[in-house]
PDB file of N, CA and C in Angstrom:
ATOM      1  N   UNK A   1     -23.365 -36.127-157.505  1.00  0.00           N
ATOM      2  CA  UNK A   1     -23.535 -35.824-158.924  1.00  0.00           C
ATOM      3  C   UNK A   1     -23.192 -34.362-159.228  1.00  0.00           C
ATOM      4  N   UNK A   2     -23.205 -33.435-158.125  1.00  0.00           N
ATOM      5  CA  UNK A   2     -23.132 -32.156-158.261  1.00  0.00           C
ATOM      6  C   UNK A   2     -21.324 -32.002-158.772  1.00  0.00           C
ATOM      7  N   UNK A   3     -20.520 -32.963-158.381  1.00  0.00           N
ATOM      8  CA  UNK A   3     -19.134 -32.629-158.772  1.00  0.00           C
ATOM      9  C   UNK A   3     -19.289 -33.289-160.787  1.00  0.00           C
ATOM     10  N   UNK A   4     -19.955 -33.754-161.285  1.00  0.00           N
ATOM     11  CA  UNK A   4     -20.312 -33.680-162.884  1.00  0.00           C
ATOM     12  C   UNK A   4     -20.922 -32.930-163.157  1.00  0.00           C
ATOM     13  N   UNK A   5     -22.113 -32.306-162.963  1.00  0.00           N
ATOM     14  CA  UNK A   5     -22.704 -31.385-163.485  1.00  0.00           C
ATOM     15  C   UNK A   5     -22.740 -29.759-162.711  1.00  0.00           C
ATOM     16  N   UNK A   6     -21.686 -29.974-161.668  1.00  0.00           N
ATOM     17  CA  UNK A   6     -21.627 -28.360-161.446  1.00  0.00           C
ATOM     18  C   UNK A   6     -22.896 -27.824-160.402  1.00  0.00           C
ATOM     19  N   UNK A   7     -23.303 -26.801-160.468  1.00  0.00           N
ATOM     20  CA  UNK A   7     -24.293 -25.612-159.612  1.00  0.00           C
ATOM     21  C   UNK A   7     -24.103 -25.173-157.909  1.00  0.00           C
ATOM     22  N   UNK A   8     -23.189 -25.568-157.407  1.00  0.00           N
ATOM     23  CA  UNK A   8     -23.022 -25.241-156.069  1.00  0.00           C
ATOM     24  C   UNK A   8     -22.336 -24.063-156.117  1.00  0.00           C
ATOM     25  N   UNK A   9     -22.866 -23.307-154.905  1.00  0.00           N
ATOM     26  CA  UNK A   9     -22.761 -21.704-155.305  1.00  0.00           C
ATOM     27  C   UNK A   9     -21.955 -21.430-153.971  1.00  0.00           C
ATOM     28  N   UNK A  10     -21.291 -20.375-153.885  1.00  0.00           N
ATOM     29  CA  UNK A  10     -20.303 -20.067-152.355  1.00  0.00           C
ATOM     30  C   UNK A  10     -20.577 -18.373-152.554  1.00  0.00           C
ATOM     31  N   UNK A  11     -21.101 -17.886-151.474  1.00  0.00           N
ATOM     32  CA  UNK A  11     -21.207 -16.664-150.787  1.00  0.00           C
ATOM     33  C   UNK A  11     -19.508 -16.213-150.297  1.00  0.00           C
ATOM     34  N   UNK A  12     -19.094 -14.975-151.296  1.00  0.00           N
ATOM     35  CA  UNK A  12     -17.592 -14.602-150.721  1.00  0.00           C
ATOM     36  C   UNK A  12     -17.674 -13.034-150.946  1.00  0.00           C
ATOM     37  N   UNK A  13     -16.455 -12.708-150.526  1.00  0.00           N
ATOM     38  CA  UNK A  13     -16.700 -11.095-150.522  1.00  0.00           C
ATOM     39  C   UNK A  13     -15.392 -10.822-151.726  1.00  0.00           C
ATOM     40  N   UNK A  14     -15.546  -9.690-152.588  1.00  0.00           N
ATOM     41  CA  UNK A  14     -14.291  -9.740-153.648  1.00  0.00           C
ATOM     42  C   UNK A  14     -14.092  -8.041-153.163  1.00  0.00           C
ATOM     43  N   UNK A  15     -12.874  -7.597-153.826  1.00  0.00           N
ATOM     44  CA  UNK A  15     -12.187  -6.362-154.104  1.00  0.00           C
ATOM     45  C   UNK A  15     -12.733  -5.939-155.152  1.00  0.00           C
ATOM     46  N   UNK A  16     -13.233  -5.183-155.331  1.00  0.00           N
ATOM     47  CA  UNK A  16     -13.618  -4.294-156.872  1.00  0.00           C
ATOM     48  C   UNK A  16     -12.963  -2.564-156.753  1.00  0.00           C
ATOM     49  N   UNK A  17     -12.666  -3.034-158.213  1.00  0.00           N
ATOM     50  CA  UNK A  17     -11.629  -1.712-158.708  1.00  0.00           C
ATOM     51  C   UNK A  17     -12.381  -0.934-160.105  1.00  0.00           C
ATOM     52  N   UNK A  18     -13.091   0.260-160.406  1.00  0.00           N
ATOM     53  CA  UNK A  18     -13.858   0.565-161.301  1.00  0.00           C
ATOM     54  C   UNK A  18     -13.449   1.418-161.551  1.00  0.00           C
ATOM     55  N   UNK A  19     -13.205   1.871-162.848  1.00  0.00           N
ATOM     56  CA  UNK A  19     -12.706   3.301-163.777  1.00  0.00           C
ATOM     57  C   UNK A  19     -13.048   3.925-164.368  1.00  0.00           C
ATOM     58  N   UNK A  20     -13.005   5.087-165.263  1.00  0.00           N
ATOM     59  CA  UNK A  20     -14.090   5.613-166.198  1.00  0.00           C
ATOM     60  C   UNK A  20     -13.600   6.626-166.274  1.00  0.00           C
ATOM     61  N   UNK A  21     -12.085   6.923-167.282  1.00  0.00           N
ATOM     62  CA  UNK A  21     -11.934   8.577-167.034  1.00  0.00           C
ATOM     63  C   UNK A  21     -11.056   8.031-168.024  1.00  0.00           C
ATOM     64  N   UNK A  22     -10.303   9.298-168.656  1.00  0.00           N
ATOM     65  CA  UNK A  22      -9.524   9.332-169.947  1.00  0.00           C
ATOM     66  C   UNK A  22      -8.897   8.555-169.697  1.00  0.00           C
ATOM     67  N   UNK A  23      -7.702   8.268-168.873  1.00  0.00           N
ATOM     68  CA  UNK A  23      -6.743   7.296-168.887  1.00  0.00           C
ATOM     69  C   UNK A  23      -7.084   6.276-169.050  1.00  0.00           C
ATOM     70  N   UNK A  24      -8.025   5.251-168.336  1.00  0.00           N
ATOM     71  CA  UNK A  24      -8.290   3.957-168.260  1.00  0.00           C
ATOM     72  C   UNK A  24      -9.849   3.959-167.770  1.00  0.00           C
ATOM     73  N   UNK A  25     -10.572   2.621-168.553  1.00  0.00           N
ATOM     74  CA  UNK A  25     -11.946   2.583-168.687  1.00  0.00           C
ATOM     75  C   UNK A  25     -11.945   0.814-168.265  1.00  0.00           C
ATOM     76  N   UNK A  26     -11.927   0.513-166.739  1.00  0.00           N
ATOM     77  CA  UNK A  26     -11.685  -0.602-166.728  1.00  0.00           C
ATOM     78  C   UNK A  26     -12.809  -1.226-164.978  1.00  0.00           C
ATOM     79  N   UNK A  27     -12.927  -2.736-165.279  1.00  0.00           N
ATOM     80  CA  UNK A  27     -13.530  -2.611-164.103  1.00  0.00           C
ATOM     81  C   UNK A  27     -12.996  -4.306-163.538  1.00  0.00           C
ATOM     82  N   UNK A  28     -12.662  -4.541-162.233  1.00  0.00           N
ATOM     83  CA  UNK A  28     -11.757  -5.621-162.061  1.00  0.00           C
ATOM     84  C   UNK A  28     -12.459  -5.790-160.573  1.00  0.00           C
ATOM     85  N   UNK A  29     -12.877  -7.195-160.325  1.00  0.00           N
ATOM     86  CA  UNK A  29     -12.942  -7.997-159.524  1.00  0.00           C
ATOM     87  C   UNK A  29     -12.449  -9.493-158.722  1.00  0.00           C
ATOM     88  N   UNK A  30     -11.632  -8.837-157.834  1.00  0.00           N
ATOM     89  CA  UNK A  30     -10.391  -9.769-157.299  1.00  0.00           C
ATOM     90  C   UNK A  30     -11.202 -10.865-156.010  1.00  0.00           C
ATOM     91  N   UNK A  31     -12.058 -11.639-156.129  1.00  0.00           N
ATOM     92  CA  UNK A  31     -12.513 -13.034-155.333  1.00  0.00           C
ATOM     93  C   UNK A  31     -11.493 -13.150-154.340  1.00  0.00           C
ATOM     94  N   UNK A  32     -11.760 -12.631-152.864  1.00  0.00           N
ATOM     95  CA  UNK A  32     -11.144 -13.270-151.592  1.00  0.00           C
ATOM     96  C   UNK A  32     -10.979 -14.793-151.350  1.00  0.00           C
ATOM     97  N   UNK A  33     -10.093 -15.481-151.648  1.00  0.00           N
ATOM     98  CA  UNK A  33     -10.284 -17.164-150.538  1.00  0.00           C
ATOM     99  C   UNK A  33     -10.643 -17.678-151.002  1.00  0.00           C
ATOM    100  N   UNK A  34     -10.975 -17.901-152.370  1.00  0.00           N
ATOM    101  CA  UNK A  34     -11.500 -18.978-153.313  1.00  0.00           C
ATOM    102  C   UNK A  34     -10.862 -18.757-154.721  1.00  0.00           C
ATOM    103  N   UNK A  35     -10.281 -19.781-155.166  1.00  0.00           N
ATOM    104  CA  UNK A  35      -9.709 -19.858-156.804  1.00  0.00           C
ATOM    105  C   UNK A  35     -11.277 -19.752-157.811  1.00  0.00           C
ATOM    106  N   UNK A  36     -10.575 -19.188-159.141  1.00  0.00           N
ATOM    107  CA  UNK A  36     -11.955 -19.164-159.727  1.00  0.00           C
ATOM    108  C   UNK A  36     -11.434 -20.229-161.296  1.00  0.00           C
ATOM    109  N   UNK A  37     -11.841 -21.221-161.305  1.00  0.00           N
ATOM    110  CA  UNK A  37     -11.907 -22.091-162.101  1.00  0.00           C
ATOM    111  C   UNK A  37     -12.627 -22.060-163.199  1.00  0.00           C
ATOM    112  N   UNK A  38     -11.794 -22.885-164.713  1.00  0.00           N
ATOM    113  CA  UNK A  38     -12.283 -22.444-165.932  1.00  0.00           C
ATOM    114  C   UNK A  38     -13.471 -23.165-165.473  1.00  0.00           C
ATOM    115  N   UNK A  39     -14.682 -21.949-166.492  1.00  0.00           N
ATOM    116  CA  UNK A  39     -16.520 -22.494-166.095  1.00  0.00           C
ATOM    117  C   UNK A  39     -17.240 -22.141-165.394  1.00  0.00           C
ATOM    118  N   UNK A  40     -16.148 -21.782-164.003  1.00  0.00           N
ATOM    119  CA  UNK A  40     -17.306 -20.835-163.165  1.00  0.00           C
ATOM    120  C   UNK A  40     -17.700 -19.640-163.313  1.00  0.00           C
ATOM    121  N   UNK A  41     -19.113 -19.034-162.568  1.00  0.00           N
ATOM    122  CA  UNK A  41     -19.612 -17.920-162.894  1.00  0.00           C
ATOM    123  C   UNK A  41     -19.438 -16.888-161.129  1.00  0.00           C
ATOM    124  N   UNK A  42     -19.250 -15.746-161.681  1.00  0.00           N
ATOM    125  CA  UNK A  42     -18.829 -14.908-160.166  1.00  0.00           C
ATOM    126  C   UNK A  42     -20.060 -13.334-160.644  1.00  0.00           C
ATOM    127  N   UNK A  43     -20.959 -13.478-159.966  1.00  0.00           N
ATOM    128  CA  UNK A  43     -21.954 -12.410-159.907  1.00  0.00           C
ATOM    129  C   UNK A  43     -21.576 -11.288-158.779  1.00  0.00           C
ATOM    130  N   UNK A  44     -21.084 -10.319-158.642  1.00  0.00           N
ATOM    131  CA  UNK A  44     -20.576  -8.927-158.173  1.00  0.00           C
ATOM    132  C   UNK A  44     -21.964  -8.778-157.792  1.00  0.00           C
ATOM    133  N   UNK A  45     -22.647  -8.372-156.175  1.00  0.00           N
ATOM    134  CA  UNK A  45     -23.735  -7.843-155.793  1.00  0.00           C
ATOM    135  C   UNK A  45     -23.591  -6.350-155.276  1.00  0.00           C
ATOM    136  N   UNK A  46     -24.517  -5.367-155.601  1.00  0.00           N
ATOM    137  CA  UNK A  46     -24.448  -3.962-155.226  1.00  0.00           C
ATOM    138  C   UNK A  46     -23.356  -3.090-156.128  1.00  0.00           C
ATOM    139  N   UNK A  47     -22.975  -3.621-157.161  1.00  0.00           N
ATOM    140  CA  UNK A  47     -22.138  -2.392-157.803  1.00  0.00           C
ATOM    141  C   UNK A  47     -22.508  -1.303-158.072  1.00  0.00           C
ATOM    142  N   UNK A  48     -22.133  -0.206-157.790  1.00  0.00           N
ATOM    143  CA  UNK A  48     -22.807   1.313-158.015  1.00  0.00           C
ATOM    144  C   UNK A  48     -22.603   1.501-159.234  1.00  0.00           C
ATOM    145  N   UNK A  49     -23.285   2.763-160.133  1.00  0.00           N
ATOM    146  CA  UNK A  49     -22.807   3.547-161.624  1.00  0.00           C
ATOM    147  C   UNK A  49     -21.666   4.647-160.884  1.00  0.00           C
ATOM    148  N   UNK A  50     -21.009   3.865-161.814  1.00  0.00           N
ATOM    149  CA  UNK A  50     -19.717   5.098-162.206  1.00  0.00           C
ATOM    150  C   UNK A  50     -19.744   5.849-163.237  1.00  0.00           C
ATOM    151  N   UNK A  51     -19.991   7.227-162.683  1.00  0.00           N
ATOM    152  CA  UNK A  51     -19.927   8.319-163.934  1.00  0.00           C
ATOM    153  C   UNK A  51     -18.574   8.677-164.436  1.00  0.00           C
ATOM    154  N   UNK A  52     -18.885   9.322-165.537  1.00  0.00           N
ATOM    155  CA  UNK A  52     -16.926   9.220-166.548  1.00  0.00           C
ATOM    156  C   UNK A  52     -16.269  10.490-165.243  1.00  0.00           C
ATOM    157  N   UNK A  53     -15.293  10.127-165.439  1.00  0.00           N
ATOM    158  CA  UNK A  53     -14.328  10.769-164.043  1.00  0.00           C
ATOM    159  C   UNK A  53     -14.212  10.609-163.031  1.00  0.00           C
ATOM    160  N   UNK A  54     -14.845   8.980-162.945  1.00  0.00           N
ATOM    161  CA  UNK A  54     -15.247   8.662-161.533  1.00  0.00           C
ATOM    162  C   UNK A  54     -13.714   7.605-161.643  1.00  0.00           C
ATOM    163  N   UNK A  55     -13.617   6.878-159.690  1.00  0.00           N
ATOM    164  CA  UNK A  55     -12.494   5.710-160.020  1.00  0.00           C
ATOM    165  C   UNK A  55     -12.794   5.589-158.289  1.00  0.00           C
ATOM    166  N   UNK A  56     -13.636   3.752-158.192  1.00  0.00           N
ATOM    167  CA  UNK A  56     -13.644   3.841-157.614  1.00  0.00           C
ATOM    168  C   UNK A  56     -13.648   2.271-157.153  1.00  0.00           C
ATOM    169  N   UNK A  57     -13.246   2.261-155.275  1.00  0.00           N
ATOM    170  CA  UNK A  57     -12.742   0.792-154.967  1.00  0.00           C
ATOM    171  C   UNK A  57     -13.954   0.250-153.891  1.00  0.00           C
ATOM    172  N   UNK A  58     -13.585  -0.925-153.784  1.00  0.00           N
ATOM    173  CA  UNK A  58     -14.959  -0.898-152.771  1.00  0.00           C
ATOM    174  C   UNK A  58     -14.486  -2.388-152.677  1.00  0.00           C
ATOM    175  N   UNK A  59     -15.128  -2.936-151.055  1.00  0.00           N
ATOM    176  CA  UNK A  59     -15.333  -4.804-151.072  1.00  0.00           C
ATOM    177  C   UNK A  59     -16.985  -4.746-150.729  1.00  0.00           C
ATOM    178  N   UNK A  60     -17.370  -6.057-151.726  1.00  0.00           N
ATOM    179  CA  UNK A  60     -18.387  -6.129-152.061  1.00  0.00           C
ATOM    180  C   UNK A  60     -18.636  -8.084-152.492  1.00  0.00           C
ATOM    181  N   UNK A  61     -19.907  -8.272-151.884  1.00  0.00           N
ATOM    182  CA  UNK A  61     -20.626  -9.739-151.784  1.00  0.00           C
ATOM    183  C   UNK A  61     -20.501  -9.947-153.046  1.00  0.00           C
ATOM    184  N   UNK A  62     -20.374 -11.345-153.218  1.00  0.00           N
ATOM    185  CA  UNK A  62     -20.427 -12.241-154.349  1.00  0.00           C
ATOM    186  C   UNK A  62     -20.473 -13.627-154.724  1.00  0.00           C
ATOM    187  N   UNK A  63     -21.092 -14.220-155.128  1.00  0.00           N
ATOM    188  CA  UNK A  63     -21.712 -14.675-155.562  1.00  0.00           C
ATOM    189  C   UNK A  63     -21.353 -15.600-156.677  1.00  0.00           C
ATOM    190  N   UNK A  64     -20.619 -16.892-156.209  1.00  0.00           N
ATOM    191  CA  UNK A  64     -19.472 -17.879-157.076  1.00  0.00           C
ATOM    192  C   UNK A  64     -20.606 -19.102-157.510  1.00  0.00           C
ATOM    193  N   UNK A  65     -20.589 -19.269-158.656  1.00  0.00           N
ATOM    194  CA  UNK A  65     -21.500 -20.516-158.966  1.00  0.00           C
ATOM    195  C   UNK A  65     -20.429 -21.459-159.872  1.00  0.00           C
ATOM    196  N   UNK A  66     -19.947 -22.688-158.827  1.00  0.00           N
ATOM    197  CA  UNK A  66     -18.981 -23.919-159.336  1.00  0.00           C
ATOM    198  C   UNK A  66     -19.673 -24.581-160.725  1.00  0.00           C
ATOM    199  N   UNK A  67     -18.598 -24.666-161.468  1.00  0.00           N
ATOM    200  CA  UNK A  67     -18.680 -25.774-162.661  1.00  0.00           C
ATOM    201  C   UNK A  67     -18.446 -26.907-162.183  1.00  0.00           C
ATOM    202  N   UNK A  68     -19.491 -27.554-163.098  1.00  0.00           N
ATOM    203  CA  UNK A  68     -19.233 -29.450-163.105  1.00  0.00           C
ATOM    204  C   UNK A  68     -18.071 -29.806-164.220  1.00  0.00           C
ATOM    205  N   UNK A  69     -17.439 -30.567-163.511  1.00  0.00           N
ATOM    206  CA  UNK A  69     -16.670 -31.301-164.888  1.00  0.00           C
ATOM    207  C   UNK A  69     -17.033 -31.142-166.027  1.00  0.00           C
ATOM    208  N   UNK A  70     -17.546 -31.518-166.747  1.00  0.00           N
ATOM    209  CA  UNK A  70     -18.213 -31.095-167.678  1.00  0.00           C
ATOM    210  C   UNK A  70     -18.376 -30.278-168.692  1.00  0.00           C
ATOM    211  N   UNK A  71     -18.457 -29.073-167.955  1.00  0.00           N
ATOM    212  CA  UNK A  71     -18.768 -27.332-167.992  1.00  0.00           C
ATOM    213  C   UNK A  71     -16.765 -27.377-168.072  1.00  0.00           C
ATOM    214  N   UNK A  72     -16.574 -27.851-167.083  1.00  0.00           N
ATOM    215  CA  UNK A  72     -15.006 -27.231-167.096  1.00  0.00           C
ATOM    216  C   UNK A  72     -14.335 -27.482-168.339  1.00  0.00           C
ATOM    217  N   UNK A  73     -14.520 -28.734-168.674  1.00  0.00           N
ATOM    218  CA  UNK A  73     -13.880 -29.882-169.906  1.00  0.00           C
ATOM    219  C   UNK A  73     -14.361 -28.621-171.565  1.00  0.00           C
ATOM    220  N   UNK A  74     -15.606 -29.019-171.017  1.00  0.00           N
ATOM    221  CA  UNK A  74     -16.074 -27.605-172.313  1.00  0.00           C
ATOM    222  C   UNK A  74     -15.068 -26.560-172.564  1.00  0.00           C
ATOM    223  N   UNK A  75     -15.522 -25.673-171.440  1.00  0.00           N
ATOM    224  CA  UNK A  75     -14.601 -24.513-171.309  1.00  0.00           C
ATOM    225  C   UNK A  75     -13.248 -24.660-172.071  1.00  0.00           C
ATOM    226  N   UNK A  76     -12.472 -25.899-170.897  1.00  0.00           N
ATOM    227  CA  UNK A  76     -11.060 -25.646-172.032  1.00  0.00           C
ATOM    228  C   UNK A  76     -11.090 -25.809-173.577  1.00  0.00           C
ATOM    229  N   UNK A  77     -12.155 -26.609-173.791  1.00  0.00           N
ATOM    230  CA  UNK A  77     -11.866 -26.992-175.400  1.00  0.00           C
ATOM    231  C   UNK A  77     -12.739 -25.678-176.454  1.00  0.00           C
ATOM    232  N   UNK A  78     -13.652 -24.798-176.152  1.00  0.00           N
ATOM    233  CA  UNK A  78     -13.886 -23.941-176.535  1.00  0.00           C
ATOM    234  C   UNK A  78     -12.863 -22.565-176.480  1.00  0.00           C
ATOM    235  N   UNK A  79     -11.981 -22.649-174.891  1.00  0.00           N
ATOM    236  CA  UNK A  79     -10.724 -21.727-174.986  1.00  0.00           C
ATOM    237  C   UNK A  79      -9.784 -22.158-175.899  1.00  0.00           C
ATOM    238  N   UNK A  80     -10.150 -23.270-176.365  1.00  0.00           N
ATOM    239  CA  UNK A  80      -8.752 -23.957-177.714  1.00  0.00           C
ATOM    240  C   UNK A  80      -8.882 -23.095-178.428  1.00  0.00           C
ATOM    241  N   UNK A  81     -10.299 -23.492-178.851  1.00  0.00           N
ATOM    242  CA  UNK A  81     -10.743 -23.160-180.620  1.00  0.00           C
ATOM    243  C   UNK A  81     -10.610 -21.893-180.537  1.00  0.00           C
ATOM    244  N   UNK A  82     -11.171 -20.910-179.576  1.00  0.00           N
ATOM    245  CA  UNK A  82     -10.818 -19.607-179.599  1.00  0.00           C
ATOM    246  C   UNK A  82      -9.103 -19.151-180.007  1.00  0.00           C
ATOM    247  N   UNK A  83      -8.294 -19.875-179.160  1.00  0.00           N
ATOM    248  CA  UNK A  83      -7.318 -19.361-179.536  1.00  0.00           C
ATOM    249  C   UNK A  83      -6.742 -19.581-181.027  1.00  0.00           C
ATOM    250  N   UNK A  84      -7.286 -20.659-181.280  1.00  0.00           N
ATOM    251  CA  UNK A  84      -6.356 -21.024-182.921  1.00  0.00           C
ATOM    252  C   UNK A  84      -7.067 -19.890-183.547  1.00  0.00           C
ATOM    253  N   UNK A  85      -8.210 -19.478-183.292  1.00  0.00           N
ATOM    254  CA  UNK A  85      -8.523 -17.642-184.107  1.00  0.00           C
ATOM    255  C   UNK A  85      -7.551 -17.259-184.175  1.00  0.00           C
ATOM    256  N   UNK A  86      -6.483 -16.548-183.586  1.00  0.00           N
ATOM    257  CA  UNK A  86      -5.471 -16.226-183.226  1.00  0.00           C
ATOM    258  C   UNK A  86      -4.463 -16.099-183.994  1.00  0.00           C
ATOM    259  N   UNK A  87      -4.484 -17.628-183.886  1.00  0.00           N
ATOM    260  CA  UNK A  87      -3.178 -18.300-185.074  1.00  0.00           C
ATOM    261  C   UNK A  87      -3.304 -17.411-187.058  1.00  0.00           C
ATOM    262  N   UNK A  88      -4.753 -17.936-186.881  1.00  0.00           N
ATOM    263  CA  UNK A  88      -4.719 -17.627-187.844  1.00  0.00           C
ATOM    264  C   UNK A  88      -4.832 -16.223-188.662  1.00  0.00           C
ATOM    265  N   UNK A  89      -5.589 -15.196-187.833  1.00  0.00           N
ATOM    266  CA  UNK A  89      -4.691 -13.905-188.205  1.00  0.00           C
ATOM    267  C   UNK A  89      -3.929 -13.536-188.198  1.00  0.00           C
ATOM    268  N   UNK A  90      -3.095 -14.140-187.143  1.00  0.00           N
ATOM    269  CA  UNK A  90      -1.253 -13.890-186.762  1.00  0.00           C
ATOM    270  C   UNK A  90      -0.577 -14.442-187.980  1.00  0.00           C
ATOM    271  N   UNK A  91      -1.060 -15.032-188.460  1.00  0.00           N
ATOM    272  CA  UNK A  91       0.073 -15.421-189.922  1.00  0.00           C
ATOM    273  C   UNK A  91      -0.348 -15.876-190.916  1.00  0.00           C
ATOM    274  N   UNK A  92      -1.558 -14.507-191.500  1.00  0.00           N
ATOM    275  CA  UNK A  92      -1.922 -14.192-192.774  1.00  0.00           C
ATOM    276  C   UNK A  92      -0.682 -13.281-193.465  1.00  0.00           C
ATOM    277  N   UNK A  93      -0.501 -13.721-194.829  1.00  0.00           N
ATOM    278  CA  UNK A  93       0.506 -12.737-195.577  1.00  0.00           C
ATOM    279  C   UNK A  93      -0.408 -11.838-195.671  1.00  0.00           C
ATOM    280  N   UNK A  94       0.824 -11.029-195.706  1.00  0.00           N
ATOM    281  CA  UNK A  94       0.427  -8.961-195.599  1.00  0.00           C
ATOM    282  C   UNK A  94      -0.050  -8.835-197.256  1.00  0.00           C
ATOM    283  N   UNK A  95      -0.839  -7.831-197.648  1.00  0.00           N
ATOM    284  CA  UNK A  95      -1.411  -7.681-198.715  1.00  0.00           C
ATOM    285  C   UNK A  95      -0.795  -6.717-199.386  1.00  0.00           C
ATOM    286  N   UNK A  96      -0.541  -6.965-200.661  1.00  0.00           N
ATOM    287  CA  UNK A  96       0.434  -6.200-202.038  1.00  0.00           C
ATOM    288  C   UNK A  96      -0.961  -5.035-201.822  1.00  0.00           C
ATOM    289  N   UNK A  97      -0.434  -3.837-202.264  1.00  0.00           N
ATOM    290  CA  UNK A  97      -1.488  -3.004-202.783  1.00  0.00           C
ATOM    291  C   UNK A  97      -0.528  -2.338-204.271  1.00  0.00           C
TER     292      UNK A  97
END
């Protein structure tokens, strides 16, 4: 039943890349050996504070919790609706002033 409703969790180690300085304010976690599928959740364990001027890399435990069908099916159809947002600011007429 766990492949419909999801919760099985996998212990993996990811790449983390963290930023914080004028150029770029960004923080990115790359999952070793496992695909990460629409629905699932990936919890980063031990991340340090990065102070502004900091930039920093590290591999670090984590913490993958699988979607059920379900959850996945959701996912895509809520990534729909999100995108037709999209649509529709993309091709509002421009306003006379």
């Amino acid at each position: 039943m766990s492949w419909l409703l999801g919760g099985e969790t996998v212990e993996i180690t990811c790449d983390v890349d963290i930023e914080q300085t004028p150029l770029s304010f960004h923080a990115h976690a790359v999952p070793d050996g496992i695909d990460i599928r629409p629905g699932d959740t990936v919890v980063v364990h031990g991340t340090p504070e990065v102070g502004f001027g900091e930039h920093r890399t590290m591999r670090l435990p984590a913490t993958v919790t699988r979607a059920g069908a379900l959850e996945r099916w959701w996912t895509g159809i809520a990534a729909m609706l999100e995108l037709t947002e999209l649509y529709e600011v993309g091709f509002l007429p421009k306003e006379t002033h």
